[in-house]
PDB file of N, CA and C in Angstrom:
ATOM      1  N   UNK A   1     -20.112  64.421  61.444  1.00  0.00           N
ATOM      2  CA  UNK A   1     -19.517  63.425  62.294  1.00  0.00           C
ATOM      3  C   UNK A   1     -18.017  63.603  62.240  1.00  0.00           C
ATOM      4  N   UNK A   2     -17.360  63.694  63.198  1.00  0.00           N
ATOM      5  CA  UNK A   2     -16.172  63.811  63.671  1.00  0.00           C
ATOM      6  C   UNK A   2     -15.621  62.109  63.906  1.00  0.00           C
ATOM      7  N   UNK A   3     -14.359  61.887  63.018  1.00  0.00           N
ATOM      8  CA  UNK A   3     -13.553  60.674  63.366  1.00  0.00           C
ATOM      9  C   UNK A   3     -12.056  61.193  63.644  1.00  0.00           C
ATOM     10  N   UNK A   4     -11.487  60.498  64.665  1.00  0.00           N
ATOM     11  CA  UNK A   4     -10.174  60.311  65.013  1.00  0.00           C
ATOM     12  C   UNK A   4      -9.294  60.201  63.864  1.00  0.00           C
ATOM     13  N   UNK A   5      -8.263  60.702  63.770  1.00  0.00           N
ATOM     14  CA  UNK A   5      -7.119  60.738  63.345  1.00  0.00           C
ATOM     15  C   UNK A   5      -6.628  59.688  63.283  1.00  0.00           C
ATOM     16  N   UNK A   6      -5.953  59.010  61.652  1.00  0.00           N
ATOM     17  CA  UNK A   6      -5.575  57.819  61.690  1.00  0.00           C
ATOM     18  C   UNK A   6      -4.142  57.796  62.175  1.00  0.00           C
ATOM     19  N   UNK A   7      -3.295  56.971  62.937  1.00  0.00           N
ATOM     20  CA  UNK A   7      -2.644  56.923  63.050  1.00  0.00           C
ATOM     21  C   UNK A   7      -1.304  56.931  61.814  1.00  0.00           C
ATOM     22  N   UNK A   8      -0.265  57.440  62.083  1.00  0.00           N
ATOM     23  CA  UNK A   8       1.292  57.060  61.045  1.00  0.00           C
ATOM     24  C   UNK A   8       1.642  55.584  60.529  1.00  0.00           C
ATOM     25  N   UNK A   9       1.438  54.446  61.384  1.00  0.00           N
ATOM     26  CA  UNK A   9       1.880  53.672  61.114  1.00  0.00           C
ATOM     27  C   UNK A   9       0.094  53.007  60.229  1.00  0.00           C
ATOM     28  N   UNK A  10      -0.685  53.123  60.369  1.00  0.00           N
ATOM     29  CA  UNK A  10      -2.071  52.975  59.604  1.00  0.00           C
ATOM     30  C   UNK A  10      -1.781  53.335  58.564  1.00  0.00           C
ATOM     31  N   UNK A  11      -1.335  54.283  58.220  1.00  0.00           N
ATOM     32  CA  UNK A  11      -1.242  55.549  57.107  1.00  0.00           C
ATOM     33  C   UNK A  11      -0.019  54.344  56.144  1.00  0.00           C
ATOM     34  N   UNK A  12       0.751  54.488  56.710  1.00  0.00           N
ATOM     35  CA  UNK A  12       1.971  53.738  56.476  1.00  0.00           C
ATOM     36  C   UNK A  12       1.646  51.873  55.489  1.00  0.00           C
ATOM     37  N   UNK A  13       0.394  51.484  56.908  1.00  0.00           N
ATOM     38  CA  UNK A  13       0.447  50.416  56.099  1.00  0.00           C
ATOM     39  C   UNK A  13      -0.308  49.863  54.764  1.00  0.00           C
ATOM     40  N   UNK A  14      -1.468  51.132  54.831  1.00  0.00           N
ATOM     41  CA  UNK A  14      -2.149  51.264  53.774  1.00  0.00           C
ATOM     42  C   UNK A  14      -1.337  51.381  52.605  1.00  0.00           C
ATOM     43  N   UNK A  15      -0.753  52.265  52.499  1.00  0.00           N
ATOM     44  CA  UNK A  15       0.265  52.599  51.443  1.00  0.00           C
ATOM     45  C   UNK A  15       1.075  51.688  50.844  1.00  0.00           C
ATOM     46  N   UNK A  16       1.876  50.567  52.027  1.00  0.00           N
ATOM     47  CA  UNK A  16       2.487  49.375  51.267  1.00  0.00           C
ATOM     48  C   UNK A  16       1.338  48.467  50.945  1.00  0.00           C
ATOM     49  N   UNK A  17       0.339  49.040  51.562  1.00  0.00           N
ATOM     50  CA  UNK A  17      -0.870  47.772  50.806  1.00  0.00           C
ATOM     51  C   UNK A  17      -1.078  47.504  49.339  1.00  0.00           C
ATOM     52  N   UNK A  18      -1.337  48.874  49.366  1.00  0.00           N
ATOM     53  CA  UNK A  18      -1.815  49.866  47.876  1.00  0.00           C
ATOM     54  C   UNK A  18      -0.645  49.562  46.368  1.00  0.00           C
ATOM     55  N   UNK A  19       0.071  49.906  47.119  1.00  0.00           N
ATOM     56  CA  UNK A  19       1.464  49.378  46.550  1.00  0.00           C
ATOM     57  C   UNK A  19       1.567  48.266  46.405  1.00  0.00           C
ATOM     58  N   UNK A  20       1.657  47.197  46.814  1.00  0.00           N
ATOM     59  CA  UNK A  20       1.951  46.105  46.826  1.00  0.00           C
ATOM     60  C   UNK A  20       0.992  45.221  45.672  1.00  0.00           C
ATOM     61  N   UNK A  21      -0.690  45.851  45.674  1.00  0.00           N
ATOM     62  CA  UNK A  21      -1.435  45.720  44.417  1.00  0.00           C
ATOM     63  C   UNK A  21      -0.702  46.055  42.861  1.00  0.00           C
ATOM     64  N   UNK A  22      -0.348  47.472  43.125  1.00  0.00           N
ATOM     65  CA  UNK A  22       0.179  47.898  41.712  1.00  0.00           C
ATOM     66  C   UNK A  22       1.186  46.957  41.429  1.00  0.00           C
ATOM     67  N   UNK A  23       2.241  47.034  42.048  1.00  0.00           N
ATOM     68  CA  UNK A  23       3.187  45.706  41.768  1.00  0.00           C
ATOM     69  C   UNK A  23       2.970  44.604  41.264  1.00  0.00           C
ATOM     70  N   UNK A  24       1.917  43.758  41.933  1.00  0.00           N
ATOM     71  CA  UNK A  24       1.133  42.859  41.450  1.00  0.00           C
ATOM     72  C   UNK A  24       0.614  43.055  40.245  1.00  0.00           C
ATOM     73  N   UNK A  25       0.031  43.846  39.850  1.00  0.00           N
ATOM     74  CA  UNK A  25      -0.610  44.034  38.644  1.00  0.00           C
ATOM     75  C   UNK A  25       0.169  44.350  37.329  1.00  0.00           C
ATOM     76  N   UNK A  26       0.959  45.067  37.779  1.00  0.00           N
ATOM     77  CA  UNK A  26       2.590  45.718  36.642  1.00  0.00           C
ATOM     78  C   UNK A  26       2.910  43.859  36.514  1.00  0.00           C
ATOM     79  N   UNK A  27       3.368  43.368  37.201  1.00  0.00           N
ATOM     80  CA  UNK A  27       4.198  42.082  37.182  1.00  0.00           C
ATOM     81  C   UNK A  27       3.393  41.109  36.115  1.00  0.00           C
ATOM     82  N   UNK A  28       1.984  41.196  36.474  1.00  0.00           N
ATOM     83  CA  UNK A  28       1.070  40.057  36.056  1.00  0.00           C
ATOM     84  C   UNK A  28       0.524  40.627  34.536  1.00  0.00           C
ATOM     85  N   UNK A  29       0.802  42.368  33.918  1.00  0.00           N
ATOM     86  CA  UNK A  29       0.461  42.516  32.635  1.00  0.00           C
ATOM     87  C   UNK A  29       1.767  42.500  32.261  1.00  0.00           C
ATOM     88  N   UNK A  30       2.851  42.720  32.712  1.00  0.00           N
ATOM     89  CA  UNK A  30       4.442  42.134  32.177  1.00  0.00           C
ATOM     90  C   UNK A  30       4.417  40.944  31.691  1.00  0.00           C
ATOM     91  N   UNK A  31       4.152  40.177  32.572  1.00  0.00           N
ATOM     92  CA  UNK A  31       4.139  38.749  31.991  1.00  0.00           C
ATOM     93  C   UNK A  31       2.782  38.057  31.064  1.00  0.00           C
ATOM     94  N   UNK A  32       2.014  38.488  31.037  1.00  0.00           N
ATOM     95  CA  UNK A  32       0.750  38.545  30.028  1.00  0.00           C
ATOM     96  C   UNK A  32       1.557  39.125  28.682  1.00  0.00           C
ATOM     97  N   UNK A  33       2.060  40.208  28.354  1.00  0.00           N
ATOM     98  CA  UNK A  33       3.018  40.389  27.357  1.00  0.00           C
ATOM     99  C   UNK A  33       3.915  39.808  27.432  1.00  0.00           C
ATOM    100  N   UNK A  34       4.988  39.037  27.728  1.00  0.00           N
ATOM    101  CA  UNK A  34       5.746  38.306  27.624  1.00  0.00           C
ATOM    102  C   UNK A  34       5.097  36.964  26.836  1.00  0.00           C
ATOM    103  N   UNK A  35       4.067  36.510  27.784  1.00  0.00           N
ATOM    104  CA  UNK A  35       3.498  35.390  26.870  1.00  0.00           C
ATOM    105  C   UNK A  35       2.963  35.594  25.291  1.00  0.00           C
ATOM    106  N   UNK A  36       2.603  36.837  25.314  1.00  0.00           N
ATOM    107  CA  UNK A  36       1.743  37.163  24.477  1.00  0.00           C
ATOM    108  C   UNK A  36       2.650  37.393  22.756  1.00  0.00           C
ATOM    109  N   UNK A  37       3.857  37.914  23.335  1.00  0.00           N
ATOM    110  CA  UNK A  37       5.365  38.195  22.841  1.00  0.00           C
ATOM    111  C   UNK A  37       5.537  36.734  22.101  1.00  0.00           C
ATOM    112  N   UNK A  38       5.868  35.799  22.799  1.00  0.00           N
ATOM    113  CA  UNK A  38       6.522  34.292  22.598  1.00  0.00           C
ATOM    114  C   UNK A  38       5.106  33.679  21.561  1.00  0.00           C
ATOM    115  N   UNK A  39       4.294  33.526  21.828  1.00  0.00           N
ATOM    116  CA  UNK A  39       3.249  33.149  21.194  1.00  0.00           C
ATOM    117  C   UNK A  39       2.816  33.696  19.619  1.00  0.00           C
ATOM    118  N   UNK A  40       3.240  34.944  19.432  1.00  0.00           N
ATOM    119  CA  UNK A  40       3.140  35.747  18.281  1.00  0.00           C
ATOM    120  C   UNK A  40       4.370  34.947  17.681  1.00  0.00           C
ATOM    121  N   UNK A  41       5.787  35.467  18.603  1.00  0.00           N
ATOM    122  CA  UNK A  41       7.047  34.788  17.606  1.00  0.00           C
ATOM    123  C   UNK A  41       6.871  33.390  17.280  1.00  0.00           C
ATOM    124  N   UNK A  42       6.368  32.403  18.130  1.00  0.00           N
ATOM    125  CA  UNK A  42       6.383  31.112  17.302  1.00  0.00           C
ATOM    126  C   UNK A  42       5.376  31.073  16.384  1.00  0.00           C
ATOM    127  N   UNK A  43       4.297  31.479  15.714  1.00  0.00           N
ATOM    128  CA  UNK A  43       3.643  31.459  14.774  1.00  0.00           C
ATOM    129  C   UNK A  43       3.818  32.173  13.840  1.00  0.00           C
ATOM    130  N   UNK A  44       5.216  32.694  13.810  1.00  0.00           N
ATOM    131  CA  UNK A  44       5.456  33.805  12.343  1.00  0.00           C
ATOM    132  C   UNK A  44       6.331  32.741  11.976  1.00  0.00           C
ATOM    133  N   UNK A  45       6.524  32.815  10.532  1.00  0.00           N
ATOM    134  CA  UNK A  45       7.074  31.789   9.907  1.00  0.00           C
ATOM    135  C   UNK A  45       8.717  32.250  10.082  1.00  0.00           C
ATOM    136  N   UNK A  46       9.672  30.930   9.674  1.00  0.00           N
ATOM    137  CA  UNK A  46      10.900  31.427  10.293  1.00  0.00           C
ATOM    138  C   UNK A  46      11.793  32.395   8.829  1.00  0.00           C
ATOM    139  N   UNK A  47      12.471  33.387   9.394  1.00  0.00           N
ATOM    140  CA  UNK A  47      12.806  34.885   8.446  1.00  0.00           C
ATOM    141  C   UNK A  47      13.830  34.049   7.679  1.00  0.00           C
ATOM    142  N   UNK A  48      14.827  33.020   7.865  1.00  0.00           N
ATOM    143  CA  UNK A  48      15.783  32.500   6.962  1.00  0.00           C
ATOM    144  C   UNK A  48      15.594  31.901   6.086  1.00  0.00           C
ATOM    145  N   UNK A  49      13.989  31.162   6.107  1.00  0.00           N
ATOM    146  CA  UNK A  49      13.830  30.209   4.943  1.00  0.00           C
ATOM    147  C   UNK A  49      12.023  30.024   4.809  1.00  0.00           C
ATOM    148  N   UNK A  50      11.725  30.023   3.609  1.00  0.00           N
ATOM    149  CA  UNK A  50      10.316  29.559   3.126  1.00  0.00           C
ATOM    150  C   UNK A  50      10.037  28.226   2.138  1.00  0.00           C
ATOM    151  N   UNK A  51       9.204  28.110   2.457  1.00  0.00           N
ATOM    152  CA  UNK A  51       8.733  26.890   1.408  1.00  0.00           C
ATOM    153  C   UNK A  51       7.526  27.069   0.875  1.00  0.00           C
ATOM    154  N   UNK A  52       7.898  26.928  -0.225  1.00  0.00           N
ATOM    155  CA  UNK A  52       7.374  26.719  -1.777  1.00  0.00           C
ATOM    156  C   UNK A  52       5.716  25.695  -1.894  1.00  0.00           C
ATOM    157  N   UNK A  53       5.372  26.030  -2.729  1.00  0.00           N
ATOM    158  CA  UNK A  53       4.298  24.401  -2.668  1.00  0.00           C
ATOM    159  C   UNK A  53       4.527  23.716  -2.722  1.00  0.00           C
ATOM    160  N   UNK A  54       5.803  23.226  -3.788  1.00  0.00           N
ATOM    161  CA  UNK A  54       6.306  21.992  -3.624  1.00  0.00           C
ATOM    162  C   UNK A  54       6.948  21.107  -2.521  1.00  0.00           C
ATOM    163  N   UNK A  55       6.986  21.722  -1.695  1.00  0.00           N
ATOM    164  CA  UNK A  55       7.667  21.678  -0.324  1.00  0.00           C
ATOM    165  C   UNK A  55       9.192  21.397  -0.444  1.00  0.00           C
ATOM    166  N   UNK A  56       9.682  22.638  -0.890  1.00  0.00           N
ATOM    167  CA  UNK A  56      11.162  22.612  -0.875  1.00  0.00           C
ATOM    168  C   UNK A  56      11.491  24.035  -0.060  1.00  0.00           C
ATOM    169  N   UNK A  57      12.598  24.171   0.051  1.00  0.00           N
ATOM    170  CA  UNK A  57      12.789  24.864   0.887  1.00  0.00           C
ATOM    171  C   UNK A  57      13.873  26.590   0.156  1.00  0.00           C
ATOM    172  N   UNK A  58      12.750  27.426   0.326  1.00  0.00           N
ATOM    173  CA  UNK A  58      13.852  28.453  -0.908  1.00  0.00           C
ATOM    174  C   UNK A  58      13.813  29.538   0.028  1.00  0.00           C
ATOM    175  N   UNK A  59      15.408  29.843   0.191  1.00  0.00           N
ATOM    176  CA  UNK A  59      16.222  31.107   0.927  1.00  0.00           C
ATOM    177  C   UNK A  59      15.485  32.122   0.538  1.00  0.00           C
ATOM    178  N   UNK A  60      15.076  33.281   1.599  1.00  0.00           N
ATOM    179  CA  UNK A  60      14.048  34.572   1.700  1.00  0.00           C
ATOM    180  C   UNK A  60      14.957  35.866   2.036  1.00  0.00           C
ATOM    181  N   UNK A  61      16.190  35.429   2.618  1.00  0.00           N
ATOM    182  CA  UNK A  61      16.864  36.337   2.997  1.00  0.00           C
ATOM    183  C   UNK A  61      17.779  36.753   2.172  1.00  0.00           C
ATOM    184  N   UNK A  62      18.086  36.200   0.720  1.00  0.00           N
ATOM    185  CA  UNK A  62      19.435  36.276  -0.126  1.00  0.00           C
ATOM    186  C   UNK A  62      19.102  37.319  -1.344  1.00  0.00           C
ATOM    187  N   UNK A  63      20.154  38.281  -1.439  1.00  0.00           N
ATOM    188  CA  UNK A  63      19.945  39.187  -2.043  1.00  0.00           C
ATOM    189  C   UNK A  63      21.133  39.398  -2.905  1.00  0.00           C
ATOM    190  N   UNK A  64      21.052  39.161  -4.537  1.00  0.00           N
ATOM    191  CA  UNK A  64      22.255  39.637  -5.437  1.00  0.00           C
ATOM    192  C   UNK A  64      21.873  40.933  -6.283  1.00  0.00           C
ATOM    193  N   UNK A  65      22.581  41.498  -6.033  1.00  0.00           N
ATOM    194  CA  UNK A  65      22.624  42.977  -6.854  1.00  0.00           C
ATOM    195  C   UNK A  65      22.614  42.425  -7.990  1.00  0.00           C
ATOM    196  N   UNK A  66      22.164  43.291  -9.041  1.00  0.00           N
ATOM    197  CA  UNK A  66      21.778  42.438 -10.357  1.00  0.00           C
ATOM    198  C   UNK A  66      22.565  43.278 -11.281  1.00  0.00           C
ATOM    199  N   UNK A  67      23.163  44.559 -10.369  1.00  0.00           N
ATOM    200  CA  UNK A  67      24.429  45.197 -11.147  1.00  0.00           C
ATOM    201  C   UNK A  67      25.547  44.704 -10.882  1.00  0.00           C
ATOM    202  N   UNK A  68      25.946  44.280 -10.135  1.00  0.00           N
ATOM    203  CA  UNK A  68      27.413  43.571 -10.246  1.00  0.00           C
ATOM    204  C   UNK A  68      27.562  42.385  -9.984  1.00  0.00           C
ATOM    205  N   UNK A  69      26.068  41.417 -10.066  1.00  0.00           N
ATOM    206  CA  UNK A  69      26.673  39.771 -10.511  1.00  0.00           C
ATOM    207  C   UNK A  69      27.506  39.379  -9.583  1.00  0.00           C
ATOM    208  N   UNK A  70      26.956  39.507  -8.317  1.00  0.00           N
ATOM    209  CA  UNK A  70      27.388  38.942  -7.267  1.00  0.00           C
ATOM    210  C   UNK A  70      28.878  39.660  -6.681  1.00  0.00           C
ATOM    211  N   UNK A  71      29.579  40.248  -7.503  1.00  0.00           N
ATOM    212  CA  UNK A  71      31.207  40.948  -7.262  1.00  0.00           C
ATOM    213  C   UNK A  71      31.291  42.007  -7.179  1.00  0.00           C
ATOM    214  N   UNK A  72      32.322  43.105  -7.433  1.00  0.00           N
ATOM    215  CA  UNK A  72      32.477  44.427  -7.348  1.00  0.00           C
ATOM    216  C   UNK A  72      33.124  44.942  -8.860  1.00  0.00           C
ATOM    217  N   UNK A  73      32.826  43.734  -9.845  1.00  0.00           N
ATOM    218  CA  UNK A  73      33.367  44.278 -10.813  1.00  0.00           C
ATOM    219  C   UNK A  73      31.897  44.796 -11.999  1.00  0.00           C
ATOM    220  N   UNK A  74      32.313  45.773 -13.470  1.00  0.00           N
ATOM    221  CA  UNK A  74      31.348  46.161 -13.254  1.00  0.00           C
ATOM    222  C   UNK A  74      30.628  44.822 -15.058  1.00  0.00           C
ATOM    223  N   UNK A  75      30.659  43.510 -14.639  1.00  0.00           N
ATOM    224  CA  UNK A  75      30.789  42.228 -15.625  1.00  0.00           C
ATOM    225  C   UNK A  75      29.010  42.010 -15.791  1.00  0.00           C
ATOM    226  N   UNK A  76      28.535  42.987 -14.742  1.00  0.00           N
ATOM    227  CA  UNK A  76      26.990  42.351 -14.725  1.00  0.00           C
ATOM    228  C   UNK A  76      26.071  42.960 -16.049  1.00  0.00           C
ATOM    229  N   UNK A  77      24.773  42.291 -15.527  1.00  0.00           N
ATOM    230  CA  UNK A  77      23.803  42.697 -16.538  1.00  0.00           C
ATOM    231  C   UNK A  77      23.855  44.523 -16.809  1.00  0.00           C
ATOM    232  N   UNK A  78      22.972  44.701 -17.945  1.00  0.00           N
ATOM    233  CA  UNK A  78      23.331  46.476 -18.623  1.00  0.00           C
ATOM    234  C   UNK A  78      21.993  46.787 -18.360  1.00  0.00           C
ATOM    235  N   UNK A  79      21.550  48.347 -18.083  1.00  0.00           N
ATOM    236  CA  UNK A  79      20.550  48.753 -18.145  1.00  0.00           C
ATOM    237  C   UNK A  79      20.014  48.787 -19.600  1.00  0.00           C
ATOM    238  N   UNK A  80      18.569  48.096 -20.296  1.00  0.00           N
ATOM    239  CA  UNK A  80      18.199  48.043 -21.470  1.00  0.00           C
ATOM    240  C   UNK A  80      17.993  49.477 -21.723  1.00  0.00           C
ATOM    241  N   UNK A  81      18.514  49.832 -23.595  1.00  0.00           N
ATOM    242  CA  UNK A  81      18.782  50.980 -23.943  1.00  0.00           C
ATOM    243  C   UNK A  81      17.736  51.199 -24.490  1.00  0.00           C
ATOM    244  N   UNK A  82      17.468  52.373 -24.840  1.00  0.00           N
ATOM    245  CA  UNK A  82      16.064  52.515 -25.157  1.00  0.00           C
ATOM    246  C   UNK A  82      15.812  53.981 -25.389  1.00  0.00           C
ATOM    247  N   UNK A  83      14.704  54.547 -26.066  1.00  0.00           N
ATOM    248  CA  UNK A  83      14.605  56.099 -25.870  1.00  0.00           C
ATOM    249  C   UNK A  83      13.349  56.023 -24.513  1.00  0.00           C
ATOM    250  N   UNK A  84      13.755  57.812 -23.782  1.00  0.00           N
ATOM    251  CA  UNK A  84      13.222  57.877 -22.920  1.00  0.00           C
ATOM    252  C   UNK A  84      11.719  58.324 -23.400  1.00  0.00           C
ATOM    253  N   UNK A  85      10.888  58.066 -22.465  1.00  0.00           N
ATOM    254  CA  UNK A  85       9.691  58.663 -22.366  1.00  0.00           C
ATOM    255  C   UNK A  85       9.683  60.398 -22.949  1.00  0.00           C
ATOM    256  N   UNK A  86       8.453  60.547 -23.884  1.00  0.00           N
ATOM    257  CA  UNK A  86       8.515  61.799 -24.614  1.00  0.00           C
ATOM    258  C   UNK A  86       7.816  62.683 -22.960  1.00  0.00           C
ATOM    259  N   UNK A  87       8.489  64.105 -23.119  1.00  0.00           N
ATOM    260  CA  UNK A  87       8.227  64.491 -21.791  1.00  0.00           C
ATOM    261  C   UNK A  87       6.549  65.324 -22.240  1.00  0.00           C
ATOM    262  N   UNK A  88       5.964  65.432 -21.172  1.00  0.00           N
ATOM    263  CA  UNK A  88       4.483  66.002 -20.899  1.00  0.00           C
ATOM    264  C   UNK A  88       4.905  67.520 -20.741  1.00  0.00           C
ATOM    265  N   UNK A  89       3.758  68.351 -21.450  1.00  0.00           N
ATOM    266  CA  UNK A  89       3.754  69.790 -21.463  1.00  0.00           C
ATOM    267  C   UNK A  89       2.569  69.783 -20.869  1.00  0.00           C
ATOM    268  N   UNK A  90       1.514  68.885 -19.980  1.00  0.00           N
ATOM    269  CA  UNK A  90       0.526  69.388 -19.172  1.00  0.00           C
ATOM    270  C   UNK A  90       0.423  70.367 -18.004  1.00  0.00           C
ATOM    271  N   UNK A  91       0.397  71.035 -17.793  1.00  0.00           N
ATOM    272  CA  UNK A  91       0.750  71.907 -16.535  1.00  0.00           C
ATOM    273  C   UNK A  91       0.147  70.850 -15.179  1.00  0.00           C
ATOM    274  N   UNK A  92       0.678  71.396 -14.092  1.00  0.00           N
ATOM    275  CA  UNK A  92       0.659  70.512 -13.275  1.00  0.00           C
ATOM    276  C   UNK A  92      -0.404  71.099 -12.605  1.00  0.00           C
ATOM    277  N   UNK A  93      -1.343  70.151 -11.667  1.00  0.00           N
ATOM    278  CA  UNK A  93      -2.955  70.048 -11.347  1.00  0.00           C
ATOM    279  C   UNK A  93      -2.925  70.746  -9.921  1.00  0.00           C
ATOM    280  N   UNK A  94      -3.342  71.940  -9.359  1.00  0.00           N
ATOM    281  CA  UNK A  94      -3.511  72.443  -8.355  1.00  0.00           C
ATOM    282  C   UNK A  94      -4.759  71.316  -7.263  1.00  0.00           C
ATOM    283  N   UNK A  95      -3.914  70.864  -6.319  1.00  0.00           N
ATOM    284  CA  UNK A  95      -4.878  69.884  -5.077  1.00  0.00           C
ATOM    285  C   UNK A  95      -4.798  70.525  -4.104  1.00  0.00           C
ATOM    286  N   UNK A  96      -5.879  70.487  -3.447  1.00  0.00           N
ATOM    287  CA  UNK A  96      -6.136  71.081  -1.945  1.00  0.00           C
ATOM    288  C   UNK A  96      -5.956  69.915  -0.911  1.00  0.00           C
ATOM    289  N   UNK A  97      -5.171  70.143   0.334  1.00  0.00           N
ATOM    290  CA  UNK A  97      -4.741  69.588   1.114  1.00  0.00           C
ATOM    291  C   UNK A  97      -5.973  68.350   1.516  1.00  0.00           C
ATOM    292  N   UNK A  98      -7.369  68.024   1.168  1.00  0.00           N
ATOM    293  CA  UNK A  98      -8.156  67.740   1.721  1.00  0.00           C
ATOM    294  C   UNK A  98      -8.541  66.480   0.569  1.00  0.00           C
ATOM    295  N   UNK A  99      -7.855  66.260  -0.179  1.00  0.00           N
ATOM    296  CA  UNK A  99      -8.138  65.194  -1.473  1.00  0.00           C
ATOM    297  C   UNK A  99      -7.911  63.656  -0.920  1.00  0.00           C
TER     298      UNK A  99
END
């Protein structure tokens, strides 16, 4: 069976049809992640502060070097002295990539 030739502007409007779906669809899983985005962030707990059982509220983000005692001088705690670990004469264990 033989059919006629679709016309240019047919051709044409199919195409912004077609198009005009994908768009639709890009837009509507954009915003499905967007929601999906916002919904995750409000149920993570907030990164500046946690609470305790007691229900107090203790800083998560604060960090003191425990070598210099908060400053740049060198006033802080000492590494405990000690003898080191006696060293091992075991030869070391041949593993195959597949362990």
């Amino acid at each position: 069976m033989i059919t006629a030739p679709t016309s240019g502007s047919d051709r044409q409007g199919a195409r912004n049809k077609g198009l005009a779906r994908i768009s639709a669809l890009t837009l509507g899983a954009g915003a499905a992640g967007l929601v999906g985005a916002a919904a995750i962030a409000l149920t993570l707990p907030s990164p500046t502060s946690a609470t305790n059982a007691n229900g107090t509220t203790v800083a998560s983000n604060t960090f003191t070097n425990p070598f210099t005692n908060g400053g740049d001088d060198d006033s802080g705690p000492r590494l405990q002295s000690g003898t080191p670990p006696a060293p091992s004469f075991l030869p070391p264990v041949a593993t195959s990539g597949a362990s």
